[in-house]
N, C-alpha and C. Protein backbone atom coordinates (compact mmCIF):
# COMPACT_ATOMS: atom_id res chain seq x y z
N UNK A 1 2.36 -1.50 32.32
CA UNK A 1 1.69 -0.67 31.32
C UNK A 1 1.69 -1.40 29.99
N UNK A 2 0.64 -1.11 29.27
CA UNK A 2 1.01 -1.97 27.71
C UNK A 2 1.70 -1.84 27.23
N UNK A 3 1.96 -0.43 26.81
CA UNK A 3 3.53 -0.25 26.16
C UNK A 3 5.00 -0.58 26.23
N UNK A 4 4.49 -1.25 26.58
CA UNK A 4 5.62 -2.08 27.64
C UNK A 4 5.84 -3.46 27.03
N UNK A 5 4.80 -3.60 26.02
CA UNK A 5 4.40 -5.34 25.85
C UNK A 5 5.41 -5.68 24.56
N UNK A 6 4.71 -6.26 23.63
CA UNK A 6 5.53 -7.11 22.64
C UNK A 6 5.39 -6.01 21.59
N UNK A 7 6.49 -6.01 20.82
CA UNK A 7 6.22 -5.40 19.50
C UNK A 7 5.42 -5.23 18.46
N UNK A 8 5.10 -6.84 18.22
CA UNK A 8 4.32 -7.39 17.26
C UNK A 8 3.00 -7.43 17.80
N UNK A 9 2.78 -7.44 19.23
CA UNK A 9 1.41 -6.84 19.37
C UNK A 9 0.92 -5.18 19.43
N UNK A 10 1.73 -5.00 19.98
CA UNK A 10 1.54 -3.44 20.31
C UNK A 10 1.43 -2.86 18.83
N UNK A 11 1.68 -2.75 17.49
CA UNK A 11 1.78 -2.80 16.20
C UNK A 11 0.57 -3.10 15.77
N UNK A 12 0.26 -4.20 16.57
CA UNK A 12 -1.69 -5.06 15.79
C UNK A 12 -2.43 -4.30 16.33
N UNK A 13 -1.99 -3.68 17.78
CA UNK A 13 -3.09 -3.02 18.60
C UNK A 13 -3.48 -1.60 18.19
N UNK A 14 -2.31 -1.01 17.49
CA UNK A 14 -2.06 0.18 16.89
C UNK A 14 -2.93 0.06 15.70
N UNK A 15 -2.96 -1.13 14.73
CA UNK A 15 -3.63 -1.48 13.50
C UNK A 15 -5.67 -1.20 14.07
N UNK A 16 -5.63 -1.81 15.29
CA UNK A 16 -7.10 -2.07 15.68
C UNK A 16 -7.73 -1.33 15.95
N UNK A 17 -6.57 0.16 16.58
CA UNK A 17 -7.64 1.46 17.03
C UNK A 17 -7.43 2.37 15.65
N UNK A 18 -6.36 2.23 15.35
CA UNK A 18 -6.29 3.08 13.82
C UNK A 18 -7.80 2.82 13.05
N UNK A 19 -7.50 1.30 12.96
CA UNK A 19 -9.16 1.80 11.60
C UNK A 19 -9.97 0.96 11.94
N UNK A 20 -10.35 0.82 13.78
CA UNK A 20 -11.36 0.71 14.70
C UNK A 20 -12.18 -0.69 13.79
N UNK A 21 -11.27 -1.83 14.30
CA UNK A 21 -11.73 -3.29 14.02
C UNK A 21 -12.17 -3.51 15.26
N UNK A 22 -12.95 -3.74 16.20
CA UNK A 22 -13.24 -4.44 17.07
C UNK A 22 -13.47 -2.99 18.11
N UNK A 23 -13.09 -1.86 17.30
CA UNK A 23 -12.74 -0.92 18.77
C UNK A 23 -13.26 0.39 18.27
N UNK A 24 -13.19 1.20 18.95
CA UNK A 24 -13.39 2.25 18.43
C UNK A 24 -11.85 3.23 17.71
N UNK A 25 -12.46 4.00 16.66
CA UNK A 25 -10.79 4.70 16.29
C UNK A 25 -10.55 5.92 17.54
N UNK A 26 -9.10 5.19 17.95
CA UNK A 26 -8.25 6.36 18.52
C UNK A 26 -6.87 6.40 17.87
N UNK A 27 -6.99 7.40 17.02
CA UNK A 27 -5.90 8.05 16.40
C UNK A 27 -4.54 8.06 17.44
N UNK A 28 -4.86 8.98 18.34
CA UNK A 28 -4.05 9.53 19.81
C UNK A 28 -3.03 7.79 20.07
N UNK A 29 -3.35 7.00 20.59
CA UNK A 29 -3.71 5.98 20.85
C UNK A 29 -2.63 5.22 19.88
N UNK A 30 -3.52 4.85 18.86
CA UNK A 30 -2.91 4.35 17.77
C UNK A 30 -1.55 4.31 17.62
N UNK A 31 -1.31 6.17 17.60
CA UNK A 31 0.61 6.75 17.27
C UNK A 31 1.00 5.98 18.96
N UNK A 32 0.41 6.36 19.76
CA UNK A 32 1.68 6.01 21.20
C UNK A 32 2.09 4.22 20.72
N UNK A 33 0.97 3.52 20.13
CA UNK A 33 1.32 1.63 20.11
C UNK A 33 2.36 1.32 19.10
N UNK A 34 1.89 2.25 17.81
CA UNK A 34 3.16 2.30 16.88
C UNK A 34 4.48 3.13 17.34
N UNK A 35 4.25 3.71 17.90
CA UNK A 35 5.91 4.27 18.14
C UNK A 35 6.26 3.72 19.15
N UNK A 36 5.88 2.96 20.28
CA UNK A 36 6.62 2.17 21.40
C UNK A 36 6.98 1.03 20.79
N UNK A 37 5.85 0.10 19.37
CA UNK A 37 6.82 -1.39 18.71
C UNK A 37 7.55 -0.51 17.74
N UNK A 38 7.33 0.49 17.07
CA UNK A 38 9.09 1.26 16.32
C UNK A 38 10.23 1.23 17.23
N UNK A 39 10.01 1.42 18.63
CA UNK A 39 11.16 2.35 18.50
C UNK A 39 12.35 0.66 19.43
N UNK A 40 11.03 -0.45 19.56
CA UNK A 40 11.81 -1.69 19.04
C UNK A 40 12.37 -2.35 18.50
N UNK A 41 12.15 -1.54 17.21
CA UNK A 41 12.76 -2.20 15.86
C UNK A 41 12.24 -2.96 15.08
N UNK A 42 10.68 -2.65 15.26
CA UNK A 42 9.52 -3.96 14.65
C UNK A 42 9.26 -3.19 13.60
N UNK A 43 9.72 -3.81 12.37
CA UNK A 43 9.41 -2.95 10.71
C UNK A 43 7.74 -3.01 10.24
N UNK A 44 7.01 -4.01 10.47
CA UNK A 44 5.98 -3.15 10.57
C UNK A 44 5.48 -2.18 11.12
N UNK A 45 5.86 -1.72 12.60
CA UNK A 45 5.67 -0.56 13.09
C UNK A 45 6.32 0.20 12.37
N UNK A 46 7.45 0.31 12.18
CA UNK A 46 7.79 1.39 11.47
C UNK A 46 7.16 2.60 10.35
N UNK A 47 6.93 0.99 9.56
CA UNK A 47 6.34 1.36 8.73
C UNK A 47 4.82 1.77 8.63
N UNK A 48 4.41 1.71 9.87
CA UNK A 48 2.84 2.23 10.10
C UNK A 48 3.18 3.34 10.67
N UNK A 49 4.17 3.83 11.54
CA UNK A 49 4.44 5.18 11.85
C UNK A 49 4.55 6.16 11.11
N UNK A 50 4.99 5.46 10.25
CA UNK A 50 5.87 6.60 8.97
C UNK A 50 4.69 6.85 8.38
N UNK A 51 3.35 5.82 7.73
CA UNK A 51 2.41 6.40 7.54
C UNK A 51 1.48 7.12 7.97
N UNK A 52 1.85 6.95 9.08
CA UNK A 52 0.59 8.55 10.04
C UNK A 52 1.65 9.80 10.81
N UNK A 53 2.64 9.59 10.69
CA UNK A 53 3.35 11.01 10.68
C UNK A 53 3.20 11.97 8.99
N UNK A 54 3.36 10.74 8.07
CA UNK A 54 3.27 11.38 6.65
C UNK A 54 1.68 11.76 6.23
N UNK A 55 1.08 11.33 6.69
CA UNK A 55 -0.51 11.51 6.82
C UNK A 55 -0.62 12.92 7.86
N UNK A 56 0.05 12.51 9.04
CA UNK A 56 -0.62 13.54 9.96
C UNK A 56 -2.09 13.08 10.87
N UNK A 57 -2.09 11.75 10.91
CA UNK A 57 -3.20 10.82 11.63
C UNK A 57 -2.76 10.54 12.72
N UNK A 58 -3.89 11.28 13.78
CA UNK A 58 -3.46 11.01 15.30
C UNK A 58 -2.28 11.82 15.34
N UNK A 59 -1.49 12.54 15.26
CA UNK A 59 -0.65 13.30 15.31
C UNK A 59 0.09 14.61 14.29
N UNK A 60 0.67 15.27 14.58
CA UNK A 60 0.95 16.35 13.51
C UNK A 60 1.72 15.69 12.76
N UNK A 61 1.43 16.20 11.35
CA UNK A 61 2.10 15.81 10.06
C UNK A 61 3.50 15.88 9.98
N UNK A 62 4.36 15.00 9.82
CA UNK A 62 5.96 15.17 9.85
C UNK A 62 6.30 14.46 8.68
N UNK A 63 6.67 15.17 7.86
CA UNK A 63 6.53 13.90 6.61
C UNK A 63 8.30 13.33 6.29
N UNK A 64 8.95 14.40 6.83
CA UNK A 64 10.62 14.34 6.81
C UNK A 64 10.67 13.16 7.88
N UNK A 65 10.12 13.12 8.96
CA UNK A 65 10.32 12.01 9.89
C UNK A 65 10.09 10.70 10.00
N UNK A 66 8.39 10.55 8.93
CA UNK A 66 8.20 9.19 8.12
C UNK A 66 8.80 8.85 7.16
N UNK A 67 9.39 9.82 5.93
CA UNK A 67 10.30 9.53 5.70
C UNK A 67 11.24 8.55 5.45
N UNK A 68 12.25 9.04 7.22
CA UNK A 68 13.07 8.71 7.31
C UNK A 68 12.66 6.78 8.25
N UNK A 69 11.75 7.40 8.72
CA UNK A 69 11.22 6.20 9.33
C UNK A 69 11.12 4.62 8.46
N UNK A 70 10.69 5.12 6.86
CA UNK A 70 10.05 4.58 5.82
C UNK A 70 11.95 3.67 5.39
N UNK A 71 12.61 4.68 5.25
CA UNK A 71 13.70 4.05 4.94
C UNK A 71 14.13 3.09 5.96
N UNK A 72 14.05 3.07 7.24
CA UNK A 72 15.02 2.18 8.26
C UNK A 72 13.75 1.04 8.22
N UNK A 73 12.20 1.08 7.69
CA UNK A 73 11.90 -0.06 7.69
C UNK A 73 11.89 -0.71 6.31
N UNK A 74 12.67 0.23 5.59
CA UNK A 74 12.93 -1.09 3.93
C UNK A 74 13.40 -1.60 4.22
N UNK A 75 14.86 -1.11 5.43
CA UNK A 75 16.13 -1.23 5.49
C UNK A 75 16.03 -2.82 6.31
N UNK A 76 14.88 -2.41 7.54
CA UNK A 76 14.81 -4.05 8.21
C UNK A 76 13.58 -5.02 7.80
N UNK A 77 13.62 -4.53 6.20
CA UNK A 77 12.62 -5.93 5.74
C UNK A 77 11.49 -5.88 5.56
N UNK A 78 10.16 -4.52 5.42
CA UNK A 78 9.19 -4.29 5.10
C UNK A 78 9.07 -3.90 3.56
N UNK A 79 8.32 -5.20 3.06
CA UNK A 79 8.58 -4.53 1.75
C UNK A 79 7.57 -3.62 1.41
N UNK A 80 6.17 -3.39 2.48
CA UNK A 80 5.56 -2.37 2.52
C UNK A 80 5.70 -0.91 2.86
N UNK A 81 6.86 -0.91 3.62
CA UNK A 81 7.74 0.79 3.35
C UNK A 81 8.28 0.57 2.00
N UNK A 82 8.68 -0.55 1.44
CA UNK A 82 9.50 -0.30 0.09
C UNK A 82 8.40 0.20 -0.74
N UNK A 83 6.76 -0.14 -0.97
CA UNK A 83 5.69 0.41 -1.40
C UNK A 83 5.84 1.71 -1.72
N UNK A 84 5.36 2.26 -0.04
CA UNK A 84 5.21 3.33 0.01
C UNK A 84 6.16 4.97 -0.29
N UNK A 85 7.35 4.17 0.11
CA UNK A 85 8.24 4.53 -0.68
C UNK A 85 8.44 4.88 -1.83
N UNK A 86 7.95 4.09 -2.91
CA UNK A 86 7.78 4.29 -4.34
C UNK A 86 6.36 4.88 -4.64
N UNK A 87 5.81 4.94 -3.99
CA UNK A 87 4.52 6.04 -3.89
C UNK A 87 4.77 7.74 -4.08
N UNK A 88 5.75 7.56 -2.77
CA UNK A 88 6.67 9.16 -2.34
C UNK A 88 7.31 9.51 -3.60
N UNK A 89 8.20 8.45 -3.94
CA UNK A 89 8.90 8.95 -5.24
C UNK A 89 7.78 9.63 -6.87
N UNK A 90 6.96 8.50 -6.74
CA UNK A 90 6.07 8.93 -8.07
C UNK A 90 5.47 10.05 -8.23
N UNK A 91 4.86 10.87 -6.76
CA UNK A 91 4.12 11.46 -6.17
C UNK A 91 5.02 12.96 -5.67
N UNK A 92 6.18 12.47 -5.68
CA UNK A 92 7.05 14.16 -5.15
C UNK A 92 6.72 14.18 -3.64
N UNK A 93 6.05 12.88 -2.94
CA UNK A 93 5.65 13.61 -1.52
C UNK A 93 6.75 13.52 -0.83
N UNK A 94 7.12 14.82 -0.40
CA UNK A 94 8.71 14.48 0.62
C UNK A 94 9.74 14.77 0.54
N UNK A 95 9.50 14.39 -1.16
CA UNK A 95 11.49 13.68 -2.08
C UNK A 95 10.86 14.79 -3.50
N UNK A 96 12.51 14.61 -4.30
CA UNK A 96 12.06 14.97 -5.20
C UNK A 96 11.29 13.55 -6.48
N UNK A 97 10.23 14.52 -7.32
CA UNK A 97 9.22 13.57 -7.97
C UNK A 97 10.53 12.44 -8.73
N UNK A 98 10.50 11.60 -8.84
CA UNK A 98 11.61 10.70 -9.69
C UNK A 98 10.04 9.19 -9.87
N UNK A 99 9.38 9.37 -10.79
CA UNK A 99 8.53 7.98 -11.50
C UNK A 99 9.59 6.91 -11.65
N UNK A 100 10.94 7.03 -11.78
CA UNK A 100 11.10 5.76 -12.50
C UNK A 100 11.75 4.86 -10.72
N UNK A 101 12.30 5.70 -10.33
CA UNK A 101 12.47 4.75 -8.67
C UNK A 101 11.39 4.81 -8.42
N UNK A 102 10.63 5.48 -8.52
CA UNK A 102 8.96 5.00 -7.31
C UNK A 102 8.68 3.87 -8.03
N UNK A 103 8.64 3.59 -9.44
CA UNK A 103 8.18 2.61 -10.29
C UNK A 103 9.15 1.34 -9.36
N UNK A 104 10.59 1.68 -9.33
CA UNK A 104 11.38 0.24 -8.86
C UNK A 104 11.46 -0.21 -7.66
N UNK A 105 10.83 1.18 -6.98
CA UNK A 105 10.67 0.48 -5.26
C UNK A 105 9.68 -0.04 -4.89
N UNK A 106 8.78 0.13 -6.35
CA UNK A 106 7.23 -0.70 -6.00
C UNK A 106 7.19 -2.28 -6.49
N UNK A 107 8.31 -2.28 -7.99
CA UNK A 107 8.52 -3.47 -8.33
C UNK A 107 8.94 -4.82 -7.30
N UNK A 108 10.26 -3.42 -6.95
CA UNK A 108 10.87 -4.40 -5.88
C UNK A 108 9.80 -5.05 -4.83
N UNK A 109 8.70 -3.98 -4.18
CA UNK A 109 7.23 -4.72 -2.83
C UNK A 109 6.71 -5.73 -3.61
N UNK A 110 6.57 -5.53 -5.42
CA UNK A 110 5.66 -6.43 -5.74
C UNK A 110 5.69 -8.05 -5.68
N UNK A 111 7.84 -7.83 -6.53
CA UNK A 111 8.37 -9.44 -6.81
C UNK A 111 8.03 -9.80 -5.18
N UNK A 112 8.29 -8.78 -4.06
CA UNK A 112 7.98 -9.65 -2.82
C UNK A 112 6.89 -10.09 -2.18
N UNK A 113 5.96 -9.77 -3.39
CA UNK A 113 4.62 -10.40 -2.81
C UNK A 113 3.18 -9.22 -2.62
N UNK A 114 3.67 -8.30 -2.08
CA UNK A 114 2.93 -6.92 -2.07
C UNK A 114 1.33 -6.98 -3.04
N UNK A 115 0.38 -7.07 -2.96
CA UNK A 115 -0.60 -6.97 -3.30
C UNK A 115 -0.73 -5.46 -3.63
N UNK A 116 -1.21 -4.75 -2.55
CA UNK A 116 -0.88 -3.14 -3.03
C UNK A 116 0.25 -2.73 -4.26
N UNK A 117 1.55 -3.29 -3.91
CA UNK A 117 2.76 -3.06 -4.71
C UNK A 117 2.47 -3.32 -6.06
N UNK A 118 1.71 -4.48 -6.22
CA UNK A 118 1.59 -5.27 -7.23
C UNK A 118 0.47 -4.31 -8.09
N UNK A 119 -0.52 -4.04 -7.22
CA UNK A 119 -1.10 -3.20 -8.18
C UNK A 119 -1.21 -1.59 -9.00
N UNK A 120 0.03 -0.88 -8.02
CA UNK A 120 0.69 -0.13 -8.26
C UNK A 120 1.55 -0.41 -8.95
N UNK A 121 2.45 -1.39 -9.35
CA UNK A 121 3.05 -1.53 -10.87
C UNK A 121 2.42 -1.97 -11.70
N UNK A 122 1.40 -2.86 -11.80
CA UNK A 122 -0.03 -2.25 -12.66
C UNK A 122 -0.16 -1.18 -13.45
N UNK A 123 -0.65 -0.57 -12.33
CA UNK A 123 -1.20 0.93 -12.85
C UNK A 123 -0.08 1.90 -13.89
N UNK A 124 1.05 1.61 -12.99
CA UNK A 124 2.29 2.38 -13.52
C UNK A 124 2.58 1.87 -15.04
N UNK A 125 2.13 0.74 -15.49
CA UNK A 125 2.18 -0.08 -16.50
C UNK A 125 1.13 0.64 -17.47
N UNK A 126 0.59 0.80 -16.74
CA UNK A 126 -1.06 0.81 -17.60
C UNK A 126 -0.91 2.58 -18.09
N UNK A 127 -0.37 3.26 -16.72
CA UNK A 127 -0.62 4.43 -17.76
C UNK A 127 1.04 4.50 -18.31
N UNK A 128 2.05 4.60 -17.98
CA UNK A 128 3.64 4.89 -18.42
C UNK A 128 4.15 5.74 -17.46
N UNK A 129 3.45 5.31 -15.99
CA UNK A 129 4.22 6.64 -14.90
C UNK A 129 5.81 5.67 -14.71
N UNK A 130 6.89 5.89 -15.18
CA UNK A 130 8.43 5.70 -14.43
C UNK A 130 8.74 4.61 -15.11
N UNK A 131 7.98 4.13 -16.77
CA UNK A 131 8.18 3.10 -17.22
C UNK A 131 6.93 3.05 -18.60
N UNK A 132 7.80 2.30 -19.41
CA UNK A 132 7.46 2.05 -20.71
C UNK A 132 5.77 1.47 -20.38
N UNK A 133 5.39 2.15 -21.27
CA UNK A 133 3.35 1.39 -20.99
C UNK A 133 3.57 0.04 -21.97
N UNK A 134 2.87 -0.84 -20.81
CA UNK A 134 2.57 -2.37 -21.61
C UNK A 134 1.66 -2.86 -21.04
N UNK A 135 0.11 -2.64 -21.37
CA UNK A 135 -1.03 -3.09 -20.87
C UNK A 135 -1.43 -4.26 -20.86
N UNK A 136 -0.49 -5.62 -21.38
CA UNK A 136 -0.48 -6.52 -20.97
C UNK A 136 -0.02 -7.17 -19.57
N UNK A 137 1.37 -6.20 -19.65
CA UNK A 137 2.12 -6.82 -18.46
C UNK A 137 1.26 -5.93 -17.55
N UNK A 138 0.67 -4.96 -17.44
CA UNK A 138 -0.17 -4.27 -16.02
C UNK A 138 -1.69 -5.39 -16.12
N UNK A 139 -1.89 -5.85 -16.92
CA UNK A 139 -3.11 -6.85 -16.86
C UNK A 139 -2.84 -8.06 -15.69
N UNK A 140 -1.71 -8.72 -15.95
CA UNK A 140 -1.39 -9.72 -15.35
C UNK A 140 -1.15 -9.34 -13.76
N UNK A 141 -0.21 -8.17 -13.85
CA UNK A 141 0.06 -7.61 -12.30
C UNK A 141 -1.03 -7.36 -11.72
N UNK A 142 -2.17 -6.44 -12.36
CA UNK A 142 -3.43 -6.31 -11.65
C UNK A 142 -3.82 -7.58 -11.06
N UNK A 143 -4.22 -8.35 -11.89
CA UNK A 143 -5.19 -9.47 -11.67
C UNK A 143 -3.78 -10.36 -10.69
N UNK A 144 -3.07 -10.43 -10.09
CA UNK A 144 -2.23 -10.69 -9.44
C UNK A 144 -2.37 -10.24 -8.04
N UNK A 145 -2.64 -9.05 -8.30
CA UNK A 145 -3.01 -8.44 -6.86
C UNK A 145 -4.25 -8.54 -6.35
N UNK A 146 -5.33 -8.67 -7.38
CA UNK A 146 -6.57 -8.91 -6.98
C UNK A 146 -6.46 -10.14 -6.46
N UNK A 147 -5.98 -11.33 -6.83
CA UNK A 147 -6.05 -12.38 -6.36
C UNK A 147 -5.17 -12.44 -5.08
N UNK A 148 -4.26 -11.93 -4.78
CA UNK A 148 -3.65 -11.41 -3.35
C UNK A 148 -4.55 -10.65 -1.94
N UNK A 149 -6.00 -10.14 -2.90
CA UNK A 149 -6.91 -9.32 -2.20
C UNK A 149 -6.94 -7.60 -1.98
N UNK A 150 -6.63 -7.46 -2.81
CA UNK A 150 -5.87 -5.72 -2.62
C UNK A 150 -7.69 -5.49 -3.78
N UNK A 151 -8.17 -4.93 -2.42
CA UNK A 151 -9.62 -4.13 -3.30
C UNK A 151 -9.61 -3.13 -4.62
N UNK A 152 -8.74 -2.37 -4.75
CA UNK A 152 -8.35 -1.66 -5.57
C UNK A 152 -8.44 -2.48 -6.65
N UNK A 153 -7.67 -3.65 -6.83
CA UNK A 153 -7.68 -4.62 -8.42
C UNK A 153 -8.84 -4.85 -8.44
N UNK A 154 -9.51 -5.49 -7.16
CA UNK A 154 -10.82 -6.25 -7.43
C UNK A 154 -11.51 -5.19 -8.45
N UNK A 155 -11.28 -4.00 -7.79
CA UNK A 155 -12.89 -3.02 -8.37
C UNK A 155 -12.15 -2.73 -9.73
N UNK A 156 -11.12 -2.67 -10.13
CA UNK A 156 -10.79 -2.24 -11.44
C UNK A 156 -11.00 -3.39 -12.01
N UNK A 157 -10.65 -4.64 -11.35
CA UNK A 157 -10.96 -5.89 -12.81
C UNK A 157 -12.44 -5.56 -13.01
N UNK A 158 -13.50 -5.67 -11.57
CA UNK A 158 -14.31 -5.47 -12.16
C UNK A 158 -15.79 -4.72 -12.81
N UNK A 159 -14.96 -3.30 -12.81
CA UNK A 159 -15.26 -2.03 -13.71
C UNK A 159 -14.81 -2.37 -15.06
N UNK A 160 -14.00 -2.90 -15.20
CA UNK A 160 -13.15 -3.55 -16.78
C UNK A 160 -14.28 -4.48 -17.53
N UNK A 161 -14.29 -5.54 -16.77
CA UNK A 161 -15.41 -6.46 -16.89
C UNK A 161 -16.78 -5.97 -17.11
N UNK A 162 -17.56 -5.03 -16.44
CA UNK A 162 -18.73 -4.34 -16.66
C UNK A 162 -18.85 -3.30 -18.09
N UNK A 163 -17.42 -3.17 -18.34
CA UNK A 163 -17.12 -1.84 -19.37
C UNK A 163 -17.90 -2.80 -20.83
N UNK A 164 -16.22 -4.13 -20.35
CA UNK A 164 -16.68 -5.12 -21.88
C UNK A 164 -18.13 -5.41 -21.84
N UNK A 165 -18.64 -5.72 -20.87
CA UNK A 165 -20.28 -6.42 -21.36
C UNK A 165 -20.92 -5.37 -21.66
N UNK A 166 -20.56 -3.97 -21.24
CA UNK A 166 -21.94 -3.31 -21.95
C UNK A 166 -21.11 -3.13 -23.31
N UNK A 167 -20.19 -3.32 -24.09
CA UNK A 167 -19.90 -2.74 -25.16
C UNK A 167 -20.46 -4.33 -26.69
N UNK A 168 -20.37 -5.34 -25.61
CA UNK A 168 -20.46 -6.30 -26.36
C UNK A 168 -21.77 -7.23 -25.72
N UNK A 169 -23.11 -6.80 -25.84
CA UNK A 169 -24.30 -7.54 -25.51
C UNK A 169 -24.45 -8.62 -25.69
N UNK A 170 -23.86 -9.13 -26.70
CA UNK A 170 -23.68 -10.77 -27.08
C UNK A 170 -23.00 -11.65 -25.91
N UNK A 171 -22.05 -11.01 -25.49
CA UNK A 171 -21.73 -11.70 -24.17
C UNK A 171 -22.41 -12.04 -23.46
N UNK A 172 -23.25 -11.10 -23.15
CA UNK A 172 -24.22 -11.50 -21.64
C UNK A 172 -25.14 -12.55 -22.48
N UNK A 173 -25.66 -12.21 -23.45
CA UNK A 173 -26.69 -13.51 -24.23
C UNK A 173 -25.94 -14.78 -23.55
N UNK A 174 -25.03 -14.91 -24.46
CA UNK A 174 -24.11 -15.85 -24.13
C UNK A 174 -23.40 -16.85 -22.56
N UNK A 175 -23.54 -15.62 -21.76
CA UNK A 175 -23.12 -16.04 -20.62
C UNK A 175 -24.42 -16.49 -19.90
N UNK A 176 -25.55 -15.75 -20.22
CA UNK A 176 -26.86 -15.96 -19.68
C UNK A 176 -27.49 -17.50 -19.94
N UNK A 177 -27.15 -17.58 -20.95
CA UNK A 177 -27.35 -19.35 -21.93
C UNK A 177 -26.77 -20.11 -21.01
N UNK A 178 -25.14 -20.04 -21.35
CA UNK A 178 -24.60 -21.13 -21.03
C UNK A 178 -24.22 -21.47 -19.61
């Protein structure tokens, strides 16, 4: 049987019917591939479980159970539960609301590379959710993550970018010239 197979595939295969790359979406499907590489000990599964029990995708909503899921894959090295994690915290989903750990469990995904993470301490920058506002330092993190590929930066750098040229027409002269 497949479920039976490798972790790290059964996890990709779970990724492929989830948001139907090559396949069609089966939700149903999806949860059985992630919870047979979870319950291996494969922290990306984990951490994809935890997001569709906390979602309630392909299966009923358990959000105490992703959760807990979310923690045992910080615990073995996803710094994308550490993300989401700091999502939960900012957000009250689950836990109680605490901004300034959601702010440090996102820092923590970002220093590790996290594109998403990265642009979620961004944002957290940009407006003052769990931390002092410094729209410089969320400038750099954004454009950090955009360059990591996290769509979210892309479209905010460039909505930012579209904002300045219509405010300053001389630019486009300018850019149009040269």
């Amino acid at each position: 049987m497949v479920l039976n197979g490798d972790a790290e595939a059964l996890s990709s295969i779970g990724s492929l019917l989830r948001y139907g790359v090559g396949l069609r979406c089966a939700p149903e499907s999806t949860f059985a591939c992630y919870l047979a590489a979870a319950k291996r000990g494969n922290p990306g599964a984990q951490y994809n479980l935890a997001s569709v029990l906390i979602e309630g995708d392909g299966t009923s909503r358990d959000v105490e159970k992703g959760l807990r899921l979310l923690r045992r894959a910080k615990r073995n090295g996803s710094p994308e539960a550490t993300n989401y994690l700091g999502f939960c915290y900012r957000t009250g989903e689950g836990v109680k609301k605490d901004p300034r750990r959601g702010f440090a469990l996102s820092l923590e995904a970002a220093e590790a590379g996290v594109a998403a993470a990265q642009y979620d301490v961004g944002m957290c920058l940009l407006t003052g959710m769990g931390v002092k506002k410094d729209p410089a330092a969320a400038e750099r993190w954004i454009a950090r993550a955009a360059k990591g590929g996290d769509r979210h930066a892309q479209e905010y750098l460039s909505r930012r970018t579209q904002r300045r040229r219509a405010r300053h027409p001389s630019q486009r002269r300018r850019a149009a010239a040269g």
